[in-house]
PDB file of N, CA and C in Angstrom:
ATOM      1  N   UNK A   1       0.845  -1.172   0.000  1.00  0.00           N
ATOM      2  CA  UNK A   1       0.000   0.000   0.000  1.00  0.00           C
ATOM      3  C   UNK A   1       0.894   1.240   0.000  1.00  0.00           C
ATOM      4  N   UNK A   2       0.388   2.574  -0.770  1.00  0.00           N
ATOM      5  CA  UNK A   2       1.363   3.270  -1.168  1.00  0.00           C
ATOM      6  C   UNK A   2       0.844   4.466  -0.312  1.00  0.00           C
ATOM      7  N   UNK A   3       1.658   5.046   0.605  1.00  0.00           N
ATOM      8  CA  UNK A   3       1.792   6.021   1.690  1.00  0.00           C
ATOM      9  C   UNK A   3       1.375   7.528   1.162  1.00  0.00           C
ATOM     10  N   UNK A   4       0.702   7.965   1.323  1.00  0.00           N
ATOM     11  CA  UNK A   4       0.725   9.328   1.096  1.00  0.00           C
ATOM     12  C   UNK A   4       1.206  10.190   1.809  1.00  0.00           C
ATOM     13  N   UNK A   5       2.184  11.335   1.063  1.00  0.00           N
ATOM     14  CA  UNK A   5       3.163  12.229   1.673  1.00  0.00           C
ATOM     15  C   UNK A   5       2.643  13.245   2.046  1.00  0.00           C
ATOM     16  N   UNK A   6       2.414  13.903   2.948  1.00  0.00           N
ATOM     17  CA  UNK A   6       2.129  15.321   3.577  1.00  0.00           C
ATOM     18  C   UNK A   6       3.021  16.271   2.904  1.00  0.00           C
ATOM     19  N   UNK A   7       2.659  17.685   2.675  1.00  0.00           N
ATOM     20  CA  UNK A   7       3.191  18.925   2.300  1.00  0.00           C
ATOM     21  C   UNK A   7       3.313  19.678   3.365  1.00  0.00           C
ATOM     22  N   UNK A   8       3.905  20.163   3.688  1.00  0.00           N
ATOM     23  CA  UNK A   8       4.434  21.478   4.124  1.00  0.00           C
ATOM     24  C   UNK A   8       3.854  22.885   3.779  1.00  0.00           C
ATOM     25  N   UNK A   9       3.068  23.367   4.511  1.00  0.00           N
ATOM     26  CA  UNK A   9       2.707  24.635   4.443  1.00  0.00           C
ATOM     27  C   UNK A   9       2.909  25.670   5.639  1.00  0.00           C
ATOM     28  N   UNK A  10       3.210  27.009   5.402  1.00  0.00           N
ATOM     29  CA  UNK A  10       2.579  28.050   6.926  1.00  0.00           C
ATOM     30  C   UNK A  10       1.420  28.769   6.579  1.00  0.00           C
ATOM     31  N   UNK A  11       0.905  28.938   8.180  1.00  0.00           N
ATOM     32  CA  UNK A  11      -0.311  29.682   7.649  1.00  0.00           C
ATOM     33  C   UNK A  11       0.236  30.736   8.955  1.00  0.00           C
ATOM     34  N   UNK A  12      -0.159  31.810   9.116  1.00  0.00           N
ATOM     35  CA  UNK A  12      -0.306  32.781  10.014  1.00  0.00           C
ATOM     36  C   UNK A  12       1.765  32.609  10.685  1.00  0.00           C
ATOM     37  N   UNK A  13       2.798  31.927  10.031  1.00  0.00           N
ATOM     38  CA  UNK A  13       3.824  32.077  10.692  1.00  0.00           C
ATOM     39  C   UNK A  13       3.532  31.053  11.078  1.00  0.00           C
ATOM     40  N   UNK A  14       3.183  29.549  11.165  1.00  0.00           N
ATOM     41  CA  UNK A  14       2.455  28.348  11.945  1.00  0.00           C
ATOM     42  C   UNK A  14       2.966  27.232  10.688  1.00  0.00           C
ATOM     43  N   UNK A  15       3.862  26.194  10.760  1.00  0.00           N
ATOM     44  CA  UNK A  15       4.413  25.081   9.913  1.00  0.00           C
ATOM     45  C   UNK A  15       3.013  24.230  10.601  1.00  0.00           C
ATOM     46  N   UNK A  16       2.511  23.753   9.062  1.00  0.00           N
ATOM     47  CA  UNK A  16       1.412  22.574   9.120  1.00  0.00           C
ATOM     48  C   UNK A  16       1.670  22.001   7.803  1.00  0.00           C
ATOM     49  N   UNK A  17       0.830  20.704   8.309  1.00  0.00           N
ATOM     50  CA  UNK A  17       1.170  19.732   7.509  1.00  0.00           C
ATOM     51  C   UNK A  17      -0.182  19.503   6.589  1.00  0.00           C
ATOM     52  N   UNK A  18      -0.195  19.188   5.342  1.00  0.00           N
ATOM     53  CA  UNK A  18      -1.460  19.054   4.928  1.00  0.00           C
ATOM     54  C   UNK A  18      -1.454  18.078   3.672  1.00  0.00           C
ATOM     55  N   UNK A  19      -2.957  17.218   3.116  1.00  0.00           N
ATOM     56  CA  UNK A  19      -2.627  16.710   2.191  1.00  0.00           C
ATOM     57  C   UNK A  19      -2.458  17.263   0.867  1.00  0.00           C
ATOM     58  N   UNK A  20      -1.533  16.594   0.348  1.00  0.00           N
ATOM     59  CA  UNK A  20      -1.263  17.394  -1.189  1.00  0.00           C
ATOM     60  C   UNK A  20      -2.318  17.524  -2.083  1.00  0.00           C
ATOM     61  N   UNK A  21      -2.434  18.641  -2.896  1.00  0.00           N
ATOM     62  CA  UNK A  21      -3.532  19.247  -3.465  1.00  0.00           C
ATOM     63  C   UNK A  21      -4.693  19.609  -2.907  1.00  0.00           C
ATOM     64  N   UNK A  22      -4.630  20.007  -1.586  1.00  0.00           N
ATOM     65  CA  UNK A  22      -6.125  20.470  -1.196  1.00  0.00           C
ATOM     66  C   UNK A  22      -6.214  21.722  -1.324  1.00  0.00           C
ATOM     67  N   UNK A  23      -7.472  22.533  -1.509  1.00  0.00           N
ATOM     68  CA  UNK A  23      -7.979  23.151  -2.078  1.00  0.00           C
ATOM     69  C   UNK A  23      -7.877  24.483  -0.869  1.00  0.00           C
ATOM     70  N   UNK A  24      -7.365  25.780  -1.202  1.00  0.00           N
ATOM     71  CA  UNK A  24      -8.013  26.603  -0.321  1.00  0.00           C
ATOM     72  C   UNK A  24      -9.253  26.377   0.766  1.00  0.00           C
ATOM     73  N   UNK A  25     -10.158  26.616  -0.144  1.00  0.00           N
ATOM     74  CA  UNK A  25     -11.809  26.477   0.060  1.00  0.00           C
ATOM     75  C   UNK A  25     -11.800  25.249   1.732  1.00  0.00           C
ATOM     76  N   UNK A  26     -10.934  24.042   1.195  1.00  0.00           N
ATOM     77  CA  UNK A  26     -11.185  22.998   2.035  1.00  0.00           C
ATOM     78  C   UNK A  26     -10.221  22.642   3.502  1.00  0.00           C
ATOM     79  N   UNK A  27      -9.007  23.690   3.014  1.00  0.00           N
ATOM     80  CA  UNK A  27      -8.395  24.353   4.357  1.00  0.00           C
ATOM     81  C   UNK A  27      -9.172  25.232   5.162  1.00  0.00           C
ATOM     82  N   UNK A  28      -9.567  26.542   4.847  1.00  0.00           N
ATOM     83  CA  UNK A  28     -10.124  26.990   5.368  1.00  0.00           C
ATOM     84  C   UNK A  28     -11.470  26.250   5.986  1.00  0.00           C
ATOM     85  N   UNK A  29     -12.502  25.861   5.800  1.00  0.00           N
ATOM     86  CA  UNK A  29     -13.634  24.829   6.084  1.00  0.00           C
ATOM     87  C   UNK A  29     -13.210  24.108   7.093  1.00  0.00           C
ATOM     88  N   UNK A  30     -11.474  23.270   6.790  1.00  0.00           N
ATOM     89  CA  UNK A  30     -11.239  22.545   8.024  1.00  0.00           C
ATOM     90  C   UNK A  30     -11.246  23.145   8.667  1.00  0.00           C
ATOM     91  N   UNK A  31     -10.577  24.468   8.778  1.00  0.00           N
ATOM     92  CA  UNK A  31      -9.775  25.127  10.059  1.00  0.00           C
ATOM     93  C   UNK A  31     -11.373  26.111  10.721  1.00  0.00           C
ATOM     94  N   UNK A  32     -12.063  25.597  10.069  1.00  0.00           N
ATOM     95  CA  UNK A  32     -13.536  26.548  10.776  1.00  0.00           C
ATOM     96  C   UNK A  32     -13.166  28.118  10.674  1.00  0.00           C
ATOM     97  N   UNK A  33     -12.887  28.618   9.583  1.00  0.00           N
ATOM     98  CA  UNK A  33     -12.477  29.744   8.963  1.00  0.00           C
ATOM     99  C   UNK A  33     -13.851  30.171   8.475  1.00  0.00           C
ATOM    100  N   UNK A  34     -14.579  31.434   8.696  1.00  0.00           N
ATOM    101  CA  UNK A  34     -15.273  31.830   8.186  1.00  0.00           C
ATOM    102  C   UNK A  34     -14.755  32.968   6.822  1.00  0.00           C
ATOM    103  N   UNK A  35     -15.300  32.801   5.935  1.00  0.00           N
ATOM    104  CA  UNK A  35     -15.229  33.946   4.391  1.00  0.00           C
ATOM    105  C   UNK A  35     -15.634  35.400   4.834  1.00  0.00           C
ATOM    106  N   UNK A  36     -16.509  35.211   5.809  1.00  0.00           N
ATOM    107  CA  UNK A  36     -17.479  36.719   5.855  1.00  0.00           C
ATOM    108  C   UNK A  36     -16.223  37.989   6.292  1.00  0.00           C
ATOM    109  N   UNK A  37     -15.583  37.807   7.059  1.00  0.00           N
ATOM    110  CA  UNK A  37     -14.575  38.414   8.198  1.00  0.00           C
ATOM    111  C   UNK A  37     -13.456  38.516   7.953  1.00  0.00           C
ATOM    112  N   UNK A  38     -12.456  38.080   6.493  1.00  0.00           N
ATOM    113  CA  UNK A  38     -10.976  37.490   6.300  1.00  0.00           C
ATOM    114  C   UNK A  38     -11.169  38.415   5.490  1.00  0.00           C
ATOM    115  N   UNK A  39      -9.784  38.662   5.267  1.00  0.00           N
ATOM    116  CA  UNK A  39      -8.626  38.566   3.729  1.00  0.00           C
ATOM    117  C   UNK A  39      -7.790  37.441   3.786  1.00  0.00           C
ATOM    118  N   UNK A  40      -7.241  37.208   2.747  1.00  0.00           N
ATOM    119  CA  UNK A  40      -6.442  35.651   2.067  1.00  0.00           C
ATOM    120  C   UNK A  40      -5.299  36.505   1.450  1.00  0.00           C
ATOM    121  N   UNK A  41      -4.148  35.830   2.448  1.00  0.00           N
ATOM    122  CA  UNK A  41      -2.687  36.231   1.274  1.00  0.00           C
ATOM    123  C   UNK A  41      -2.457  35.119   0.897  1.00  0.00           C
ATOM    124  N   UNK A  42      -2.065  34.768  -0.310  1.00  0.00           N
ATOM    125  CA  UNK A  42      -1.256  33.666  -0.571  1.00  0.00           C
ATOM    126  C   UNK A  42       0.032  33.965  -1.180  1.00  0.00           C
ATOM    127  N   UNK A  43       0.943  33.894  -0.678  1.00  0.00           N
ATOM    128  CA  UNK A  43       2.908  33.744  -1.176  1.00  0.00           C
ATOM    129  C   UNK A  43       2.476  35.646  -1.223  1.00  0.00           C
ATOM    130  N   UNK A  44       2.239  36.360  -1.173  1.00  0.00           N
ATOM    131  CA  UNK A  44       2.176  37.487  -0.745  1.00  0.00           C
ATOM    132  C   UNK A  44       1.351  38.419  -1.719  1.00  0.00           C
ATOM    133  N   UNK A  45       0.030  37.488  -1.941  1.00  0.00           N
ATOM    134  CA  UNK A  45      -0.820  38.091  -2.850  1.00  0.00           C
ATOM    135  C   UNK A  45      -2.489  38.019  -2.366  1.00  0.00           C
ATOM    136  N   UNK A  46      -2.980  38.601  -2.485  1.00  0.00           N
ATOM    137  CA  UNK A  46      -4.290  38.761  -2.073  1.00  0.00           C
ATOM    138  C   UNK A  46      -4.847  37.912  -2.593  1.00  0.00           C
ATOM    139  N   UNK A  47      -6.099  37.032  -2.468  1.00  0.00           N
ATOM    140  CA  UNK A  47      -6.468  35.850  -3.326  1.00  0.00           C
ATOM    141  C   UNK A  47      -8.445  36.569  -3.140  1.00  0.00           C
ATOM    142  N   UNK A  48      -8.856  36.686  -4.380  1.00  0.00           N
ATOM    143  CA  UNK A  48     -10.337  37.321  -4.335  1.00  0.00           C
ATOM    144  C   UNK A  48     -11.062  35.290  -3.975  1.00  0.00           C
ATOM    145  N   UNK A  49     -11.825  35.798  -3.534  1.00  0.00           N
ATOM    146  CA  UNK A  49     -12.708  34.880  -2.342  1.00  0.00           C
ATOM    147  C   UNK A  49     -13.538  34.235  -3.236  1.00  0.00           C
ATOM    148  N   UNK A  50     -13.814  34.659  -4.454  1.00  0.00           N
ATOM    149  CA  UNK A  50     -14.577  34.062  -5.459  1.00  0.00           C
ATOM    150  C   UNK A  50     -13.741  32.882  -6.178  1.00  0.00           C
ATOM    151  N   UNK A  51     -12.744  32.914  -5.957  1.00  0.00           N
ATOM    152  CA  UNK A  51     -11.130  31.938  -6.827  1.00  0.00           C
ATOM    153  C   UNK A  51     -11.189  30.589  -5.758  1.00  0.00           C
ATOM    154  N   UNK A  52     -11.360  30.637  -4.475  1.00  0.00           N
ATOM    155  CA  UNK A  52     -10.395  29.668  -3.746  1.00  0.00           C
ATOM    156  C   UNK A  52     -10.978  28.316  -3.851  1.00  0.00           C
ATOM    157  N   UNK A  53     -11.923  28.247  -4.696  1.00  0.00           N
ATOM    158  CA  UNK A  53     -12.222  26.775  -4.971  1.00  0.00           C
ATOM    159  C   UNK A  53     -11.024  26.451  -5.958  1.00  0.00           C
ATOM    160  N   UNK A  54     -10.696  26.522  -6.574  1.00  0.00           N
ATOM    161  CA  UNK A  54     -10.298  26.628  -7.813  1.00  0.00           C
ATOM    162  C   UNK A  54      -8.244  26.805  -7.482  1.00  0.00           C
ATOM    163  N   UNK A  55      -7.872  27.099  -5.809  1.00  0.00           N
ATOM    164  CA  UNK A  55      -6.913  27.291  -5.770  1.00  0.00           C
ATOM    165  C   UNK A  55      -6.218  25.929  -4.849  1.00  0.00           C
ATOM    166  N   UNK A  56      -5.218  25.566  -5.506  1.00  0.00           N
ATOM    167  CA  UNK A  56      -4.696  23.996  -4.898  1.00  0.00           C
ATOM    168  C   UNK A  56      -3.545  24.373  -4.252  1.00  0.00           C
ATOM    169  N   UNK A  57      -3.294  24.295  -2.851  1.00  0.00           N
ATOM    170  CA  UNK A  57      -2.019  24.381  -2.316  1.00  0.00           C
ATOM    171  C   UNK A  57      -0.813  23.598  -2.624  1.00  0.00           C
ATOM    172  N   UNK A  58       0.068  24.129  -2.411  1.00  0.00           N
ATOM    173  CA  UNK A  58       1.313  23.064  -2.620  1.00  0.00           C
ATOM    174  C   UNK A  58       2.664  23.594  -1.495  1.00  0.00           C
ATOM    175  N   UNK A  59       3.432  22.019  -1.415  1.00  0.00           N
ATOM    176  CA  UNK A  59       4.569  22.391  -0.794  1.00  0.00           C
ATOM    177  C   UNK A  59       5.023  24.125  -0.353  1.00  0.00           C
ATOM    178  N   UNK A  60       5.257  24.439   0.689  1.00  0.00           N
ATOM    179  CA  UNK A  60       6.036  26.225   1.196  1.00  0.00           C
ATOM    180  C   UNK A  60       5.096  26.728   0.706  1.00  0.00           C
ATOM    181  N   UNK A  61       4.148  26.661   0.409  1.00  0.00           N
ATOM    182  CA  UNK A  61       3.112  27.766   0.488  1.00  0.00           C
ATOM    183  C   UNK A  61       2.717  28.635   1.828  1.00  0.00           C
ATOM    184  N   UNK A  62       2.635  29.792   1.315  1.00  0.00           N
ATOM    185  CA  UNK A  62       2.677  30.768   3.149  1.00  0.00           C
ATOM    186  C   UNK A  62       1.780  32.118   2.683  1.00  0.00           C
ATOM    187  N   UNK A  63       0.657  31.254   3.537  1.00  0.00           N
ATOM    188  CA  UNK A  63      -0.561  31.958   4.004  1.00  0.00           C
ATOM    189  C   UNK A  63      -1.287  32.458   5.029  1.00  0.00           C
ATOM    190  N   UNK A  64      -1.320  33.793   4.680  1.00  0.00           N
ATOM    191  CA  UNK A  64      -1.758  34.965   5.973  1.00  0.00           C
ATOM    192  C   UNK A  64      -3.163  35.189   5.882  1.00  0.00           C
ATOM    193  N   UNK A  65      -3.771  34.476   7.175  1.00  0.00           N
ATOM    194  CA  UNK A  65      -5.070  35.405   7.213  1.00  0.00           C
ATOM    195  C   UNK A  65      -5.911  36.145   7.655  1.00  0.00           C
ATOM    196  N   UNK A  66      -6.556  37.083   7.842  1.00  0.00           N
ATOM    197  CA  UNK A  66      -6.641  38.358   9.129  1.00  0.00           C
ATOM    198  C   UNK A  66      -8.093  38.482   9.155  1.00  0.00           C
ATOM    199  N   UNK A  67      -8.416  38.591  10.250  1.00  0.00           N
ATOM    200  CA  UNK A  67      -9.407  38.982  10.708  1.00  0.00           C
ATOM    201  C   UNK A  67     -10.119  40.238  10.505  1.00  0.00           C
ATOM    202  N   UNK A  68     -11.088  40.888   9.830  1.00  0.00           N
ATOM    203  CA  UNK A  68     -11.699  42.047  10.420  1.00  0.00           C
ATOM    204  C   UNK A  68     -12.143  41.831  11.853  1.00  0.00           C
ATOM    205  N   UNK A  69     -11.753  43.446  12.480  1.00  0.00           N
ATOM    206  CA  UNK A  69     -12.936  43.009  13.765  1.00  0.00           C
ATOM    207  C   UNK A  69     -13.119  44.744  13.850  1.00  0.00           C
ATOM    208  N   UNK A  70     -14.511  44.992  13.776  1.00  0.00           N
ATOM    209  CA  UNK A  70     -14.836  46.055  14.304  1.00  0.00           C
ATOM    210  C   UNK A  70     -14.719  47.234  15.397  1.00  0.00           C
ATOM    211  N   UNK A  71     -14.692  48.433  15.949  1.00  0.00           N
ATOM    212  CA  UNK A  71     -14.563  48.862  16.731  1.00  0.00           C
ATOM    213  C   UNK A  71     -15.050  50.343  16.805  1.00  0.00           C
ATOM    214  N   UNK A  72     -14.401  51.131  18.020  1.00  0.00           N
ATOM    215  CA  UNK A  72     -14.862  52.644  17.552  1.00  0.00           C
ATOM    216  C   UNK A  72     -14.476  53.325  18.707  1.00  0.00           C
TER     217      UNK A  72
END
């Protein structure tokens, strides 16, 4: 039986491990990330929220993601 290899990613400055080719969309979902409240950097680019199905992580990928939070 043939082993599947984990990738290497950061998210927030944070080394995680993840399976190869998963999808934005399905990182975030794991990580109980809500869309409503974020921005998405990916490798140091803004990623529009309408794309991240469509975006497949790979190996050293380093992703920042921030919170809005209101105030006054």
């Amino acid at each position: 039986m043939k082993k599947i290899s984990k990738v290497k990613i950061t998210i927030n400055g944070k080394k995680r491990l993840i399976n190869p080719k998963m999808s934005l969309r399905s990182l975030l979902y794991n990580s109980r990330i809500s869309l409503n409240k974020v921005a998405i950097e990916l490798n140091q680019t803004i990623i529009d929220k309408k794309r991240i199905n469509k975006i497949f992580l790979k190996a050293n990928d380093k992703i920042e993601i921030v919170h809005f939070i209101g105030g006054g």
